[in-house]
N, C-alpha and C. Protein backbone atom coordinates (compact mmCIF):
# COMPACT_ATOMS: atom_id res chain seq x y z
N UNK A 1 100.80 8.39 -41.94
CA UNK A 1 100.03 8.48 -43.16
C UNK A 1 98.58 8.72 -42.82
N UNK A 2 97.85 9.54 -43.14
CA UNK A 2 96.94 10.67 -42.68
C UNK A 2 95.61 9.61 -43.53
N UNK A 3 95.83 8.96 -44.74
CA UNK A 3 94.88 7.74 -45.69
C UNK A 3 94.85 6.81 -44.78
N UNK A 4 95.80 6.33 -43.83
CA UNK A 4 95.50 4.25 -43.68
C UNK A 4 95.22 4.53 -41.72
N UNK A 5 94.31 3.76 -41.50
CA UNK A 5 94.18 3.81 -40.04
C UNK A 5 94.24 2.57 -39.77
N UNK A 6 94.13 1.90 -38.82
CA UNK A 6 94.47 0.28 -38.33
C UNK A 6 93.16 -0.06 -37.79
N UNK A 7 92.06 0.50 -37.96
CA UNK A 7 90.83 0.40 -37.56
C UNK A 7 90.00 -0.95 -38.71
N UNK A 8 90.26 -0.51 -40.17
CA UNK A 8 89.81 -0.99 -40.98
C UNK A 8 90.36 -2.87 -40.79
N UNK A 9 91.72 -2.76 -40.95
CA UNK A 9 92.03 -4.64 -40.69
C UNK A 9 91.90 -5.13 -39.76
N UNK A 10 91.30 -3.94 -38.53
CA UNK A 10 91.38 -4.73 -37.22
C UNK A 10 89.70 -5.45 -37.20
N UNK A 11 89.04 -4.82 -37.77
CA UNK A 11 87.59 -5.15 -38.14
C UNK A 11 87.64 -6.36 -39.04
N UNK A 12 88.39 -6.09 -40.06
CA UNK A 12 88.27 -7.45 -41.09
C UNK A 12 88.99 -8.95 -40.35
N UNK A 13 89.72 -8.45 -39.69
CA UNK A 13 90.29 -9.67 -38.71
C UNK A 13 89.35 -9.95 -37.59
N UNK A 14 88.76 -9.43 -36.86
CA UNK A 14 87.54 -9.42 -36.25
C UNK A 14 86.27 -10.19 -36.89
N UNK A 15 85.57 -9.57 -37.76
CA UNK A 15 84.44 -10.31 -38.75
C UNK A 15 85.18 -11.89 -39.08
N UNK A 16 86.65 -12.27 -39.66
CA UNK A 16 86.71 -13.40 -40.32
C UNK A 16 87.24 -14.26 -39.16
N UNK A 17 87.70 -13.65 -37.95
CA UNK A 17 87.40 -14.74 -36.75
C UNK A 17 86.01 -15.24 -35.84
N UNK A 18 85.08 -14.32 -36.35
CA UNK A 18 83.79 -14.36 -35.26
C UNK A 18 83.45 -15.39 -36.27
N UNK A 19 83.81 -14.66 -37.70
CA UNK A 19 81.92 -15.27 -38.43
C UNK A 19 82.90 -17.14 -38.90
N UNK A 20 83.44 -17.59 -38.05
CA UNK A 20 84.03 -19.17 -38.15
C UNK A 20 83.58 -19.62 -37.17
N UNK A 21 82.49 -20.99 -37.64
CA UNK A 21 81.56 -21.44 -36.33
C UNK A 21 82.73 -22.54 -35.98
N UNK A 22 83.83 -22.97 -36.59
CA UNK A 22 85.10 -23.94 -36.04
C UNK A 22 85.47 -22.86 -34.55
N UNK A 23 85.84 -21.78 -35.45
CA UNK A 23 87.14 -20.82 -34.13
C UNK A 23 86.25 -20.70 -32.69
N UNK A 24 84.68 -20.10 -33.17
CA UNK A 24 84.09 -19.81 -32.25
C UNK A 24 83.32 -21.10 -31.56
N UNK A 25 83.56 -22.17 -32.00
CA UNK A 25 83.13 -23.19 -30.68
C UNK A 25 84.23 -23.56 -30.28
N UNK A 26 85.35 -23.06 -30.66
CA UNK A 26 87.10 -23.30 -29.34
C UNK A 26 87.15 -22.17 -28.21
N UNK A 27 86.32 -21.09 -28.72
CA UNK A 27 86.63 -19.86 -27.73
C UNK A 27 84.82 -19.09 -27.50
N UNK A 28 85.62 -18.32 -26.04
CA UNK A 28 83.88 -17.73 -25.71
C UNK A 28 83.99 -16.73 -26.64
N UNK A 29 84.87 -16.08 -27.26
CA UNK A 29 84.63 -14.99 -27.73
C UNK A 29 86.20 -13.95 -28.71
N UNK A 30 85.77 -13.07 -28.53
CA UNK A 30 86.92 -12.68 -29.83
C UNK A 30 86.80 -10.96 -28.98
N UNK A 31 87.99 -10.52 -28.78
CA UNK A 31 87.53 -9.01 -27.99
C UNK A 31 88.25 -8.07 -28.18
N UNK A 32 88.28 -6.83 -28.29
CA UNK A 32 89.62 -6.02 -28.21
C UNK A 32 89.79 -5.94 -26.61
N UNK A 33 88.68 -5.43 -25.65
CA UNK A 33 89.05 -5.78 -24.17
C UNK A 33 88.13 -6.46 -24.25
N UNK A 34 88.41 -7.53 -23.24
CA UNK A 34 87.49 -8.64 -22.36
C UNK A 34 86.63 -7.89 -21.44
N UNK A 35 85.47 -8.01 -21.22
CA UNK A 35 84.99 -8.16 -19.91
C UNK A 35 85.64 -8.47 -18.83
N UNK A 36 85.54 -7.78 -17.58
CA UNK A 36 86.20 -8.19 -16.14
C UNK A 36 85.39 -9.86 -16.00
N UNK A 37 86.08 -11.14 -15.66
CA UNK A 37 85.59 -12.30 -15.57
C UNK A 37 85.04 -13.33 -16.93
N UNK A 38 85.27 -12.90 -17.78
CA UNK A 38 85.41 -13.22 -19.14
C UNK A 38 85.94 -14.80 -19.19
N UNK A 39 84.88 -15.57 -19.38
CA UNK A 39 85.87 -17.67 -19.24
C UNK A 39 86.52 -17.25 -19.93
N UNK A 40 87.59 -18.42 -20.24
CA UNK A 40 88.50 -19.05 -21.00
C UNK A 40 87.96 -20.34 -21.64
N UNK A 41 88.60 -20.17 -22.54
CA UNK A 41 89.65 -19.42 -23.38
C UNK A 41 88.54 -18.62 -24.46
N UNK A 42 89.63 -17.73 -24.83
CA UNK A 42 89.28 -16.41 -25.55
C UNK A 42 90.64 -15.62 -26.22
N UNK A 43 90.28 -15.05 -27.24
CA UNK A 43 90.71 -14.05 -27.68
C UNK A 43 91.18 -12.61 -28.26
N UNK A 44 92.49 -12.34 -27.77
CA UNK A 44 92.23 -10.58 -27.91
C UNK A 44 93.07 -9.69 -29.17
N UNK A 45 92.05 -8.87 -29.61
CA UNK A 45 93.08 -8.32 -30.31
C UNK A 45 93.85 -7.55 -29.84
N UNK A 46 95.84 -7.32 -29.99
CA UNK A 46 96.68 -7.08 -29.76
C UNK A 46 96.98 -5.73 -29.93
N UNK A 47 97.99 -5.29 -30.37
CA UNK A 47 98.83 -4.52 -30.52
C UNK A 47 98.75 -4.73 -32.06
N UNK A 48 99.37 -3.25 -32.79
CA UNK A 48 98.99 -2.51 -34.01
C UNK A 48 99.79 -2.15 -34.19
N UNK A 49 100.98 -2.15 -35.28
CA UNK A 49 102.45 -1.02 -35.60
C UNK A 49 102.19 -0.85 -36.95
N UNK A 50 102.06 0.33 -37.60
CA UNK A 50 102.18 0.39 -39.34
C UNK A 50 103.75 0.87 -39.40
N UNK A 51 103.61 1.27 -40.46
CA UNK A 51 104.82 1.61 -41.32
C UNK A 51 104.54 2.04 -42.66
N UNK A 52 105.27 3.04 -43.20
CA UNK A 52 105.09 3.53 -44.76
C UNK A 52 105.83 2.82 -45.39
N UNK A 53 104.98 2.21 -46.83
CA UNK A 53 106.06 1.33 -47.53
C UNK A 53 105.49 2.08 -48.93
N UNK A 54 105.10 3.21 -49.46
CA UNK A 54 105.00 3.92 -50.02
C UNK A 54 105.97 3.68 -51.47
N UNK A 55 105.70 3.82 -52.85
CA UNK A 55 106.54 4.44 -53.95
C UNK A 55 105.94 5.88 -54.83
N UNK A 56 106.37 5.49 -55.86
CA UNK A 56 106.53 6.86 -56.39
C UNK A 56 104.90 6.37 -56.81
N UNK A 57 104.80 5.94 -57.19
CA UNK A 57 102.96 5.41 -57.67
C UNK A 57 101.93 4.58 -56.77
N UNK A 58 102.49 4.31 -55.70
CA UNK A 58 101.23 2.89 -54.91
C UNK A 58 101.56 4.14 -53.10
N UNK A 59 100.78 4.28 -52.81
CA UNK A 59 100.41 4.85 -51.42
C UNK A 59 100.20 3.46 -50.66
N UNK A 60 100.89 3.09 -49.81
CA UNK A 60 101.11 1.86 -49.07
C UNK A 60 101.29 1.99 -47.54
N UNK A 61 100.40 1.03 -46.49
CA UNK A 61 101.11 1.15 -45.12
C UNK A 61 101.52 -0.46 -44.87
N UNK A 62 102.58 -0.62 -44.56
CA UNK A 62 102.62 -2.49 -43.29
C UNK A 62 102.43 -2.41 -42.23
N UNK A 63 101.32 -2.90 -41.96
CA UNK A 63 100.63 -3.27 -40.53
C UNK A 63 100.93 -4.71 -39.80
N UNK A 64 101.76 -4.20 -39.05
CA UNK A 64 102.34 -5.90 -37.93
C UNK A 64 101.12 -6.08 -37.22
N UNK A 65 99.92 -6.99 -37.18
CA UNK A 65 98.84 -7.07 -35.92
C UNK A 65 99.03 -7.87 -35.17
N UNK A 66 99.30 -8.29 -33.74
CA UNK A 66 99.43 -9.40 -32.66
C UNK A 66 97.88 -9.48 -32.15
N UNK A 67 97.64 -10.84 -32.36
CA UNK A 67 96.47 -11.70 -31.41
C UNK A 67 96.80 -12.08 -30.28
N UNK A 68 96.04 -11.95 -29.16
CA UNK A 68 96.51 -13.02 -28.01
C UNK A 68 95.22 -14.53 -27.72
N UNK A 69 95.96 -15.17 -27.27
CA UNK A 69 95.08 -15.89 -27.05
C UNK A 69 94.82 -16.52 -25.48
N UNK A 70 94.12 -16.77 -24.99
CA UNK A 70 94.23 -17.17 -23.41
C UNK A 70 93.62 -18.40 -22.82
N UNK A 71 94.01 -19.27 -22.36
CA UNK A 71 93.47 -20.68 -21.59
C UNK A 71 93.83 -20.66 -21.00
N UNK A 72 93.40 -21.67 -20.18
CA UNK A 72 93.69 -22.28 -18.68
C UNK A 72 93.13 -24.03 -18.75
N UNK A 73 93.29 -24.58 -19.80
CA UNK A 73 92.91 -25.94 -19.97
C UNK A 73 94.35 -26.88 -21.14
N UNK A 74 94.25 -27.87 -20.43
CA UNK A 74 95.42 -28.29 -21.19
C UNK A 74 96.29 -27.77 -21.74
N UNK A 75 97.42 -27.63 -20.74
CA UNK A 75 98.86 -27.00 -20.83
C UNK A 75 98.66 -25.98 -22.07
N UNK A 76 99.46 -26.54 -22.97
CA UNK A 76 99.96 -25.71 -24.18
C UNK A 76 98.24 -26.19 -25.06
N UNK A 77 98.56 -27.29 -25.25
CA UNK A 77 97.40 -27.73 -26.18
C UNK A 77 96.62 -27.14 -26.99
N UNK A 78 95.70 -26.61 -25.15
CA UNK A 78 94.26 -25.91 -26.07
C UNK A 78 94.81 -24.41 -26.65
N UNK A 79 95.50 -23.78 -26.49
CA UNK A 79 96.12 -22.54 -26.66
C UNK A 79 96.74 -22.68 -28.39
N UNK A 80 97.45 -23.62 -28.36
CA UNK A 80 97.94 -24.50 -29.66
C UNK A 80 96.96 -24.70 -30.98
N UNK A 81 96.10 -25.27 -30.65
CA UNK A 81 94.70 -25.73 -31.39
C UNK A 81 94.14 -24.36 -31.71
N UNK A 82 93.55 -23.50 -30.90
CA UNK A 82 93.35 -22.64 -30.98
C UNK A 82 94.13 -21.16 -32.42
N UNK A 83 95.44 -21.25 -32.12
CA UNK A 83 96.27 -20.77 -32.60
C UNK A 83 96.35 -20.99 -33.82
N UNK A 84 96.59 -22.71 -34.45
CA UNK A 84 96.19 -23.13 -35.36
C UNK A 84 94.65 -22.67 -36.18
N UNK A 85 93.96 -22.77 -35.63
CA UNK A 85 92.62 -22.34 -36.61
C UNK A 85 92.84 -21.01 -36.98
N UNK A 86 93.46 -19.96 -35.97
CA UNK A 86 93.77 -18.49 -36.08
C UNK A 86 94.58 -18.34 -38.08
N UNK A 87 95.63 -19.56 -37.47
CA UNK A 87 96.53 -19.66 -38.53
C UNK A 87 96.11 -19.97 -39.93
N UNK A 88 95.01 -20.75 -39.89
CA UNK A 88 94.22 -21.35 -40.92
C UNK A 88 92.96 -19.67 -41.80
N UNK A 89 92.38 -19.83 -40.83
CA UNK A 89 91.75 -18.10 -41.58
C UNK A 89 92.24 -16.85 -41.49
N UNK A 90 93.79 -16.87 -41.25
CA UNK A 90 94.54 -15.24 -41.55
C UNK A 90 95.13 -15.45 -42.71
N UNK A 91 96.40 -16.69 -42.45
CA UNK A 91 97.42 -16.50 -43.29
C UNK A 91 97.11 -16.54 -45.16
N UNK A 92 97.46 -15.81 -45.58
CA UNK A 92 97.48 -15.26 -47.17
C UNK A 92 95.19 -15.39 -46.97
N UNK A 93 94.78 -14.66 -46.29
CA UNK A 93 93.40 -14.70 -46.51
C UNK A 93 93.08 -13.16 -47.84
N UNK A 94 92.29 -13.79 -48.06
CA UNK A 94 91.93 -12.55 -49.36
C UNK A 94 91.18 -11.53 -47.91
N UNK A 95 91.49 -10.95 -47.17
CA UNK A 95 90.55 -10.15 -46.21
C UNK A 95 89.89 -8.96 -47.07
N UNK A 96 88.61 -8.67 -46.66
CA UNK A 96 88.13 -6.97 -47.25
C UNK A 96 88.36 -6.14 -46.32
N UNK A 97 88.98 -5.26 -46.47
CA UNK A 97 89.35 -4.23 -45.75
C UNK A 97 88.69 -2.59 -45.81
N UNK A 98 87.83 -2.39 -45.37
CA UNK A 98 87.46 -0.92 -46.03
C UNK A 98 88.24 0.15 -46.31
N UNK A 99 88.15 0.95 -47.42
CA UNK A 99 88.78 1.87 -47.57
C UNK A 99 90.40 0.91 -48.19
N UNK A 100 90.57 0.54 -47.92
CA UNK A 100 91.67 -0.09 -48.17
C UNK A 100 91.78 -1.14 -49.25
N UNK A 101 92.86 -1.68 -50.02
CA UNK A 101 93.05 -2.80 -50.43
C UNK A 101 94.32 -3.84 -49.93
N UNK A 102 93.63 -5.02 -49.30
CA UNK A 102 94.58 -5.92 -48.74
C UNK A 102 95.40 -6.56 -50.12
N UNK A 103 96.61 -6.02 -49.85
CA UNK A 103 97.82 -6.58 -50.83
C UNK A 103 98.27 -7.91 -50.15
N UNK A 104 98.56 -8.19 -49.01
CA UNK A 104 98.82 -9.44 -48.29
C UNK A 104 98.80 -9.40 -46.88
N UNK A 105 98.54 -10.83 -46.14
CA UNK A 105 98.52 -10.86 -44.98
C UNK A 105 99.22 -12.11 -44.94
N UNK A 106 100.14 -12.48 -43.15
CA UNK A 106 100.89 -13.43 -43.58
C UNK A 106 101.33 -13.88 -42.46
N UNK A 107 101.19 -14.99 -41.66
CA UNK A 107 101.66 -15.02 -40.69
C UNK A 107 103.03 -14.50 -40.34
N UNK A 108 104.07 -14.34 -39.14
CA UNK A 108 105.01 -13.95 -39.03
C UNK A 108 105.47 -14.65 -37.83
N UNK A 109 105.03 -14.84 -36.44
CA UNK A 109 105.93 -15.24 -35.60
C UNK A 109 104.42 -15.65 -34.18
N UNK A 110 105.15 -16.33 -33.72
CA UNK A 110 103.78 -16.80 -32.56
C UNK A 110 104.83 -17.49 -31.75
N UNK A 111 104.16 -17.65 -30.29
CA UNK A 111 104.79 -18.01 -29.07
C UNK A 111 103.66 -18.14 -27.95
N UNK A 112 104.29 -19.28 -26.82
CA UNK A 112 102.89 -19.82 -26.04
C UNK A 112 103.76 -19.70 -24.81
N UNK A 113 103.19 -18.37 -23.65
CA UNK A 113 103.76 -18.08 -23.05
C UNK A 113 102.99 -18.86 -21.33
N UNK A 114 103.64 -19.53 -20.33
CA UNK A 114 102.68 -19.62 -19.15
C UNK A 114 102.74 -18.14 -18.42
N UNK A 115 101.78 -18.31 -17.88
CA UNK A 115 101.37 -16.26 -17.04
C UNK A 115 101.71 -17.00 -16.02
N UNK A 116 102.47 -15.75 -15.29
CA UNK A 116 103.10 -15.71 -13.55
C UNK A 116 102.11 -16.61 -13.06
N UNK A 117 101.05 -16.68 -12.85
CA UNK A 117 99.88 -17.18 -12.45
C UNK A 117 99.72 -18.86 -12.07
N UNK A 118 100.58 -19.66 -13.01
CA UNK A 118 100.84 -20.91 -13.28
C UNK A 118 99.86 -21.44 -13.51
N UNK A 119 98.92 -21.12 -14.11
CA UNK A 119 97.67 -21.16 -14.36
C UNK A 119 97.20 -20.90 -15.84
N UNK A 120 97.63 -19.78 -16.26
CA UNK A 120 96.64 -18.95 -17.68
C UNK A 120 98.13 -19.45 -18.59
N UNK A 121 97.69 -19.85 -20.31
CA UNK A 121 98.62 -19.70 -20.86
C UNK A 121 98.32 -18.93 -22.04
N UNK A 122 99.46 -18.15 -22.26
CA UNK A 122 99.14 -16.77 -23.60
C UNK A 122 100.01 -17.22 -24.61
N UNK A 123 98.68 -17.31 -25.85
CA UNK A 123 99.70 -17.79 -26.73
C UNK A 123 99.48 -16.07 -27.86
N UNK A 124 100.54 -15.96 -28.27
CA UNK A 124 100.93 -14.64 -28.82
C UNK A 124 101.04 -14.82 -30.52
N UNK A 125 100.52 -14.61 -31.57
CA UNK A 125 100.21 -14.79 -32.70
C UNK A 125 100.68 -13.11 -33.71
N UNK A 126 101.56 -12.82 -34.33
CA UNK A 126 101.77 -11.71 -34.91
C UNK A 126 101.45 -12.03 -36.63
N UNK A 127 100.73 -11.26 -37.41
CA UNK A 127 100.60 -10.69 -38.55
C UNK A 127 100.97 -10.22 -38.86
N UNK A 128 101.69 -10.02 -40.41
CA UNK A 128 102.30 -8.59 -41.23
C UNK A 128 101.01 -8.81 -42.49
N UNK A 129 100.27 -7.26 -42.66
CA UNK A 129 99.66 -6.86 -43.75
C UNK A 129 100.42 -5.99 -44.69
N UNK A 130 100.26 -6.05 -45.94
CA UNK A 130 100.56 -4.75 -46.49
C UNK A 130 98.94 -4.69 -47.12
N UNK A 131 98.74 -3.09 -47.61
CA UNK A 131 97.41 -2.66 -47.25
C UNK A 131 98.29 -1.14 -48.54
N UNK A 132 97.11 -1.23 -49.64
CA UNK A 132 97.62 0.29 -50.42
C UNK A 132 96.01 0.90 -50.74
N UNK A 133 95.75 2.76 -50.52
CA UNK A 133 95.11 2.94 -50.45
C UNK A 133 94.08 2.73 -51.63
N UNK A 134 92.80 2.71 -51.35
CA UNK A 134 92.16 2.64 -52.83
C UNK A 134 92.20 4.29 -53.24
C-alpha cells in the first residue's frame, strides 16, 4: 500500500517511550540501532510487518511492531520491569501518528530470552496496530 509507511508509528512509539521520565530512568536510551558499546539496559526498536486490512470504504494497514529490550542486571527482573512500563504506555494508547489515524494498538505477545552470552537478557515485546489513512 503505496499511502501507509511504518515510519510514522515507529516515531509515535519512539516520542511516547522517550518523552516518559518513569521508562527513561529504567533505560539509557530508546534506539532503532544502538551505538557500538551502548550500557544496559536499553531499548530497540524491532522489526515491522504490515498487512492490508482494507474495505470497500476505510483504506487500512496492520502493523505487527516488536521492541527489544536488553539487560544484563537481575536475571529476568530488570528486563521484566522494564517490559512492564513498555506495556503500560503502548497498550490501547491513543498514539498520534502522522499522516495516519491510529484505530488501535494492542499488546500481542512478549518473551524474555537469555543471549548465548549467559550474560545479556532479551526481552522481546510485539504490537499489533491497525492504522487507516486520513
Amino acid at each position: 500500500m503505496s499511502t501507509f509507511s511504518h515510519l510514522p508509528l515507529q516515531k509515535a512509539i519512539y516520542q511516547t517511550l522517550t518523552n516518559d521520565a518513569t521508562l527513561m530512568a529504567l533505560v539509557v536510551g530508546v534506539f532503532d540501532r544502538p551505538p557500538q558499546g551502548t550500557a544496559f539496559p536499553y531499548i530497540t526498536l524491532g522489526e515491522s510487518a504490515g498487512s492490508d486490512w482494507s474495505t470497500k470504504t476505510t483504506t487500512g494497514m496492520e502493523q505487527n511492531v516488536t521492541l527489544h529490550v536488553w539487560s544484563r542486571e537481575g536475571g529476568r527482573a530488570e528486563a521484566a520491569s522494564i517490559m512492564e512500563r513498555i506495556h503500560t504506555l503502548l497498550h490501547q494508547a491513543p498514539l498520534s501518528v502522522t499522516g495516519q489515524t491510529l484505530v488501535s494498538i494492542r499488546f500481542s505477545a512478549s518473551n524474555i530470552l537469555l543471549e548465548n552470552d549467559g550474560w545479556t537478557y532479551q526481552g522481546v515485546m510485539t504490537f499489533q496496530a491497525f492504522l487507516q489513512a486520513v
